[in-house]
Every structure is written in structure tokens, then in C-alpha cells.
Protein backbone atom coordinates (compact mmCIF):
# COMPACT_ATOMS: atom_id res chain seq x y z
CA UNK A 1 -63.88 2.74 -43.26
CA UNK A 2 -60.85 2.84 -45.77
CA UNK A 3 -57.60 2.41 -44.60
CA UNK A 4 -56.65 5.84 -45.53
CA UNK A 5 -59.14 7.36 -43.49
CA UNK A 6 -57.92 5.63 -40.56
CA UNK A 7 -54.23 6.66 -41.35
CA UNK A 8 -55.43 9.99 -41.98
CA UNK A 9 -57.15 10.14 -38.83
CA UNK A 10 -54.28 8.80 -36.74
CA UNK A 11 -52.06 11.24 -38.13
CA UNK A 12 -50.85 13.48 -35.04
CA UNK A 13 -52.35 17.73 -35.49
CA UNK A 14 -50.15 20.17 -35.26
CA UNK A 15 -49.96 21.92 -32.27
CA UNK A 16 -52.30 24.98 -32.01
CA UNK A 17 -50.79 28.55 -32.35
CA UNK A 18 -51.25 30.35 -29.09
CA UNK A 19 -53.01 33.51 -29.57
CA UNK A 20 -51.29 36.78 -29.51
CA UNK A 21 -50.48 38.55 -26.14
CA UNK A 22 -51.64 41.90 -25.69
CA UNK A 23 -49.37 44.64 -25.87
CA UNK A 24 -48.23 45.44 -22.57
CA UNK A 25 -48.24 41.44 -21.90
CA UNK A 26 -45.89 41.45 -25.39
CA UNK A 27 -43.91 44.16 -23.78
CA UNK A 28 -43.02 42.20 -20.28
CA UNK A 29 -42.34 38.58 -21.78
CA UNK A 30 -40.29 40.16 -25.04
CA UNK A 31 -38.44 41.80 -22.30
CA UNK A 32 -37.69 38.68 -20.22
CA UNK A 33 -36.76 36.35 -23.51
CA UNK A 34 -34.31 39.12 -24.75
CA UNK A 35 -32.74 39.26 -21.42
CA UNK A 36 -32.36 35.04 -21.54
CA UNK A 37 -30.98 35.25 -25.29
CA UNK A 38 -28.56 37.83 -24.09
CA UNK A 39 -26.84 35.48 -21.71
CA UNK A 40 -25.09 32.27 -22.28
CA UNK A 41 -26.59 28.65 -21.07
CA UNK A 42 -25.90 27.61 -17.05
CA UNK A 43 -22.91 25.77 -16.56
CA UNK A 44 -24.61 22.60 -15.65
CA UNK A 45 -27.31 22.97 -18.78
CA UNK A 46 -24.81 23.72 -21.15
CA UNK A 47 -24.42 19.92 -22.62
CA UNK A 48 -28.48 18.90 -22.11
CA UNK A 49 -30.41 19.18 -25.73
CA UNK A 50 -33.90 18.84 -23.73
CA UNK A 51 -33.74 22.96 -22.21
CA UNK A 52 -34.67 24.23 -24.95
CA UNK A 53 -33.90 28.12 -25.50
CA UNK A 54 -35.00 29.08 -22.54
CA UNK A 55 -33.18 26.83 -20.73
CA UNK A 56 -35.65 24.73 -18.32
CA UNK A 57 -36.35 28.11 -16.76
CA UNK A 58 -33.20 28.69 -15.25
CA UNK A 59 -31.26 31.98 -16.05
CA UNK A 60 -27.86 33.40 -14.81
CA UNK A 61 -26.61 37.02 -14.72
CA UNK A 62 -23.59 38.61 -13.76
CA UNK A 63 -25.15 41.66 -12.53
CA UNK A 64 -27.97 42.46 -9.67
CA UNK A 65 -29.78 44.89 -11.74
CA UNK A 66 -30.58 42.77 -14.37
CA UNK A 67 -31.69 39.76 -12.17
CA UNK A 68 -34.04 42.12 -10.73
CA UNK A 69 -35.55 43.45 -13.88
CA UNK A 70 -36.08 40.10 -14.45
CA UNK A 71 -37.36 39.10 -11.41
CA UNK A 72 -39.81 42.36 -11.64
CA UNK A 73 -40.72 41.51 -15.32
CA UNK A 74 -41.96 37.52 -14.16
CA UNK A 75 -43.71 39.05 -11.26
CA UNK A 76 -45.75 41.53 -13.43
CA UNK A 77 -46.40 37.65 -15.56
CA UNK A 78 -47.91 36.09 -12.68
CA UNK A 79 -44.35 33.55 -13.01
CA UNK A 80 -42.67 32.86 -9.70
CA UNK A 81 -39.08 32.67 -9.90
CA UNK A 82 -36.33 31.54 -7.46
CA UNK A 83 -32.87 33.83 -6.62
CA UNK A 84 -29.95 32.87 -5.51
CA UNK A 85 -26.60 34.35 -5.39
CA UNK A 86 -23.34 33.13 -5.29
CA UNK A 87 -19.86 34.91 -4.86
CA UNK A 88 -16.36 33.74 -5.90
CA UNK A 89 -12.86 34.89 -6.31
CA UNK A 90 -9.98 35.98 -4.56
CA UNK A 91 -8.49 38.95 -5.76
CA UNK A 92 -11.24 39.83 -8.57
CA UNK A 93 -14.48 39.07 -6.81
CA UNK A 94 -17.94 38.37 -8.59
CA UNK A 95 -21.01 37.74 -7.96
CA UNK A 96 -23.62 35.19 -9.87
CA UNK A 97 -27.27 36.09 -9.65
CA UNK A 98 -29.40 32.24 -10.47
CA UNK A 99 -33.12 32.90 -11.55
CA UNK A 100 -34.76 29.45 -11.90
CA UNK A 101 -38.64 29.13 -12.33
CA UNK A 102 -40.38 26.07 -10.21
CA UNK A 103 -41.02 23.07 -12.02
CA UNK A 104 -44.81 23.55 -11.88
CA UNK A 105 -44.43 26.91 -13.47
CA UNK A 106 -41.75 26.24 -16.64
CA UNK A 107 -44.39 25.08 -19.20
CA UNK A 108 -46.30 28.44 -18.72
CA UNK A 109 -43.11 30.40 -18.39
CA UNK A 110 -41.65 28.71 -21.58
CA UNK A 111 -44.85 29.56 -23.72
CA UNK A 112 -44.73 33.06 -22.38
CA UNK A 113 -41.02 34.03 -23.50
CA UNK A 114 -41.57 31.58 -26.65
CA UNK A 115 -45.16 33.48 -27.98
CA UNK A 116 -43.59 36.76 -26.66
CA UNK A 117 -40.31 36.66 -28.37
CA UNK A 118 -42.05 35.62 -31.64
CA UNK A 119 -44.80 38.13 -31.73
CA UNK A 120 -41.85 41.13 -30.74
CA UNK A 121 -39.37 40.37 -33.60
CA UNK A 122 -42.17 40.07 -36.40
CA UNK A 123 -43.34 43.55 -34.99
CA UNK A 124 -39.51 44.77 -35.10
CA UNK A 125 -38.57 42.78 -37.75
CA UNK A 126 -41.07 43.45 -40.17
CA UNK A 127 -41.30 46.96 -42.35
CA UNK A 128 -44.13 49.66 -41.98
CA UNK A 129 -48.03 48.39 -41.78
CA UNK A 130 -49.82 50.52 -44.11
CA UNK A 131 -52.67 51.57 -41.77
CA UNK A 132 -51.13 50.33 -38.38
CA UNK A 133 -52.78 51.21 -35.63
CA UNK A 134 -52.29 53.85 -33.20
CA UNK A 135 -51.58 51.31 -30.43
CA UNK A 136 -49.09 49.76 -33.33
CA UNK A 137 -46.98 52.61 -33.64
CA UNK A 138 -46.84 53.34 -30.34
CA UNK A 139 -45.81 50.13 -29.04
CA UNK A 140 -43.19 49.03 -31.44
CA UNK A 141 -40.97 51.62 -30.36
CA UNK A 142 -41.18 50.24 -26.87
CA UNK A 143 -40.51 46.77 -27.66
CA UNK A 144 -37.37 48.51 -29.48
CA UNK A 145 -36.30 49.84 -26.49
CA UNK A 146 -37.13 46.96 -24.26
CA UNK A 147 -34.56 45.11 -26.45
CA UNK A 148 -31.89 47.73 -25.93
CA UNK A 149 -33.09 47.51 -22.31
CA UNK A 150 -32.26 43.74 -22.09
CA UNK A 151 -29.07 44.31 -23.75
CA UNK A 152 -27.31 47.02 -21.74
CA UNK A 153 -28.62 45.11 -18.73
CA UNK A 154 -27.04 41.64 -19.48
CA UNK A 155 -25.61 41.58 -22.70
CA UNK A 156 -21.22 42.24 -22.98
CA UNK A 157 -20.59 45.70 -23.16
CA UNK A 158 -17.97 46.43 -25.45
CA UNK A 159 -17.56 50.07 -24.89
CA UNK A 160 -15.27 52.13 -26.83
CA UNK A 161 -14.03 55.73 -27.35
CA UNK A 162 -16.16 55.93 -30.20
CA UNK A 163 -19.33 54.08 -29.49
CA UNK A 164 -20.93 51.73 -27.08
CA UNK A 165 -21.30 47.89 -27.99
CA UNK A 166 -22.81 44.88 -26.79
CA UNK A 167 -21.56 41.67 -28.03
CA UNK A 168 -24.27 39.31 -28.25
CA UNK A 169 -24.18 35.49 -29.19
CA UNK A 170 -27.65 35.62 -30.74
CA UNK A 171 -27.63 36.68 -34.14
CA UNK A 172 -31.37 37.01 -34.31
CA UNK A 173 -31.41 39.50 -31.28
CA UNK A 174 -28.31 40.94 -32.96
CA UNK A 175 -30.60 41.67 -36.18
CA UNK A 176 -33.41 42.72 -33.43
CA UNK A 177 -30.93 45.41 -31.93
CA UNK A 178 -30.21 47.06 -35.21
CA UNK A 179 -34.11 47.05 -36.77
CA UNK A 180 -34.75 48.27 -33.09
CA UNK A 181 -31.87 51.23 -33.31
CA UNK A 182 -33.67 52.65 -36.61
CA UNK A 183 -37.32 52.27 -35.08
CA UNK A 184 -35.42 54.95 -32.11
CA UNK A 185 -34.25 56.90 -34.79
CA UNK A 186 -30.66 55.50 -34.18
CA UNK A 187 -27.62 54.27 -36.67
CA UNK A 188 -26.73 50.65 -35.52
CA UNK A 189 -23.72 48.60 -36.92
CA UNK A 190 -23.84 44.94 -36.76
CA UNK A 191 -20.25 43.25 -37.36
CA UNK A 192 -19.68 39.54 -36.57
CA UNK A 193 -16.73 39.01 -33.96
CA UNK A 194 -15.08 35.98 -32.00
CA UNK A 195 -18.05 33.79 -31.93
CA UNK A 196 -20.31 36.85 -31.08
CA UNK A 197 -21.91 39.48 -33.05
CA UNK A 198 -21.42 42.83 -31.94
CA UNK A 199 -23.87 45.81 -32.29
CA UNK A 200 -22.54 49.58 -31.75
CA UNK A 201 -23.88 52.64 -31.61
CA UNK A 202 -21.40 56.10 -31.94
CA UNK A 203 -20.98 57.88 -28.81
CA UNK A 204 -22.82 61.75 -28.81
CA UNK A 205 -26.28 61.75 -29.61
CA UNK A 206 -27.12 58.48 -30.92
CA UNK A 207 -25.76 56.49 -27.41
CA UNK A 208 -27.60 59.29 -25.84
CA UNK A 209 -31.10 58.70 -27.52
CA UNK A 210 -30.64 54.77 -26.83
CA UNK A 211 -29.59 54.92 -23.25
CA UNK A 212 -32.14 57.53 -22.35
CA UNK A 213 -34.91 55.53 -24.61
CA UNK A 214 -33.55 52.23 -22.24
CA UNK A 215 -33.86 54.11 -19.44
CA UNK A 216 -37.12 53.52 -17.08
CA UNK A 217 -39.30 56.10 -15.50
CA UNK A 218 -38.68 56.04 -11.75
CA UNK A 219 -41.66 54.81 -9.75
CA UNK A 220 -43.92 57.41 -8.78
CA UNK A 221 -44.13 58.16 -4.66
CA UNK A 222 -47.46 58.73 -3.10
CA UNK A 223 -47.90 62.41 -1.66
């Protein structure tokens, strides 16, 4: 054999594309990845380059509610996660919900919020399918509001007498807020701050629509 089929064959294959989640899978794990991106890195990840975006499966949050949307969202994924909590301050006390995934679990968890974050923003992202499909149409509105979800759950409200914010340190979930705003039939601004990007919507109707489209069903209670 030539020497350049040998080289040729020893050249390393690009890793395979996972195939596409379904849409209530999408749904959950676009969910979960918005709520990571909306938060900054752990204090003792914040100087490792090998955690990737996700962080080695560890998450903080400042607030219950969104630990345990989180927490719910993994479950409905089959990914176990770990929470503690820990409170500080004196006068101004606070409390700091820790999500971290087992070991055993992160590659799985990784590929999840990874294939799921990638497969939402194209679908939010992208302009009108000629021909979508009913299930298209229907869902991307929900993965628009499953963003907004993630945001007024742990991004940094910035709320004024005018409009609601959230500042946000990810411009590409900035971008995903606004596309997702106009997919609820909502006016989004996008202005770059302080090392943040902020995203606002005006108070009345439009901050209406997006908290009530953010807004989950209550559970349903047998008769």
C-alpha cells in the first residue's frame, strides 16, 4: 500500500453528529443549557479551561426556584444531579443553591445541553421554513419561551419603570432572547452594557405577554 493511503487512513474522523432530539427532549435540555449560560462559572471553575461551557456539570444559582426547575428539567432527562445549599452574610443574607451532576453522568449530561442548545438556537435563530411542519410551528414558540423561562429564573433582572431587563453575559442567548421576543409576538431591545448585554422588554402588554408566555401551567391534582 502507498504511503498516502496509510496517512490517509491514520488520519483521525471527525466526530459523528449526534442525531437530533425530539421535540419535547429539545424542549427540556434547551431549557437546562439556557439556564447554565444565564449564570456565571463556579468560583472554584472559574480559572480551569478543561469545563467546558457547561462547566463539568456543576451549576450555581442564587435563587431556589430556579435550582429546582433545573433539578425538575434533569429529572425529566433521566440526569441525576446533586443539591446543596449554602448561606452567608451578616446583615444581607443569601443563599447559594450548587447543582453538580455525578461524574459517571457528565459525558451524557454535557451532550444533552450541547445537542440541545444547538438544535434550539438554529430553530430560533433561523427565519421561517417554507412548509414547516405543524409540530415546527408549534414548538418553536415554546423553545422561545423556555428561553425567557431560563432567563427570568436565573438571569440579572434589571427592572425598570419602563421595562423589565435581564442582563445576560452570553451574547448568543442575548441574540436568542430577542429572535425569541418576536417569535411571542414581543418588541425586544438588545443594548451591550458593563461586560453584559442587556435585553428589555417595555412594561404594559409586551412584559405581560412574556411573563405570562414564561409562566408554567400548574400541575394538575387528581380528583
Amino acid at each position: 500500500m502507498a504511503p498516502e493511503s496509510i496517512s490517509l487512513l491514520d488520519r483521525p474522523r471527525p466526530a459523528p453528529v449526534p442525531p437530533p432530539l425530539d421535540w419535547l427532549t429539545l424542549a427540556d435540555a434547551f431549557e437546562v443549557a439556557c439556564l447554565v449560560r444565564c449564570t456565571p462559572p463556579p468560583a472554584t471553575d472559574a480559572r480551569r479551561s478543561d469545563v467546558g461551557t457547561y462547566r463539568g456539570g456543576v451549576a450555581e444559582f442564587n435563587r431556589e426556584d430556579a435550582a429546582r426547575r433545573m433539578r425538575q428539567l434533569l429529572g425529566r432527562l433521566d440526569v441525576p444531579v446533586h443539591h446543596e445549599l449554602a448561606t452567608g452574610g451578616l446583615r444581607r443574607r443569601y443563599e447559594l443553591h450548587r447543582l453538580s451532576v455525578p461524574r459517571e453522568h457528565r459525558a451524557t449530561y454535557a451532550a444533552l445541553l450541547e445537542t440541545g442548545w444547538r438544535q434550539g438556537r438554529r430553530e430560533l435563530l433561523g427565519g421561517p421554513v417554507p412548509g414547516a411542519s405543524m409540530a415546527r410551528r408549534a414548538w418553536r414558540p415554546r423553545l422561545a419561551a423556555a428561553a425567557w423561562r431560563a432567563a427570568l429564573l436565573a438571569g440579572g433582572r434589571h427592572v425598570r419603570r419602563h421595562s423589565l431587563g435581564i442582563r445576560l453575559a452570553d451574547r448568543d442567548l442575548a441574540a436568542v432572547l430577542v429572535r425569541g421576543a418576536a417569535l411571542l409576538e414581543v418588541p425586544a431591545m438588545l443594548r451591550p452594557g458593563a461586560g453584559c448585554f442587556l435585553v428589555s422588554v417595555a412594561n404594559g402588554p409586551h412584559r405581560t405577554r412574556i411573563v405570562d408566555s414564561a409562566t408554567l401551567a400548574p400541575a394538575a391534582t387528581a380528583c
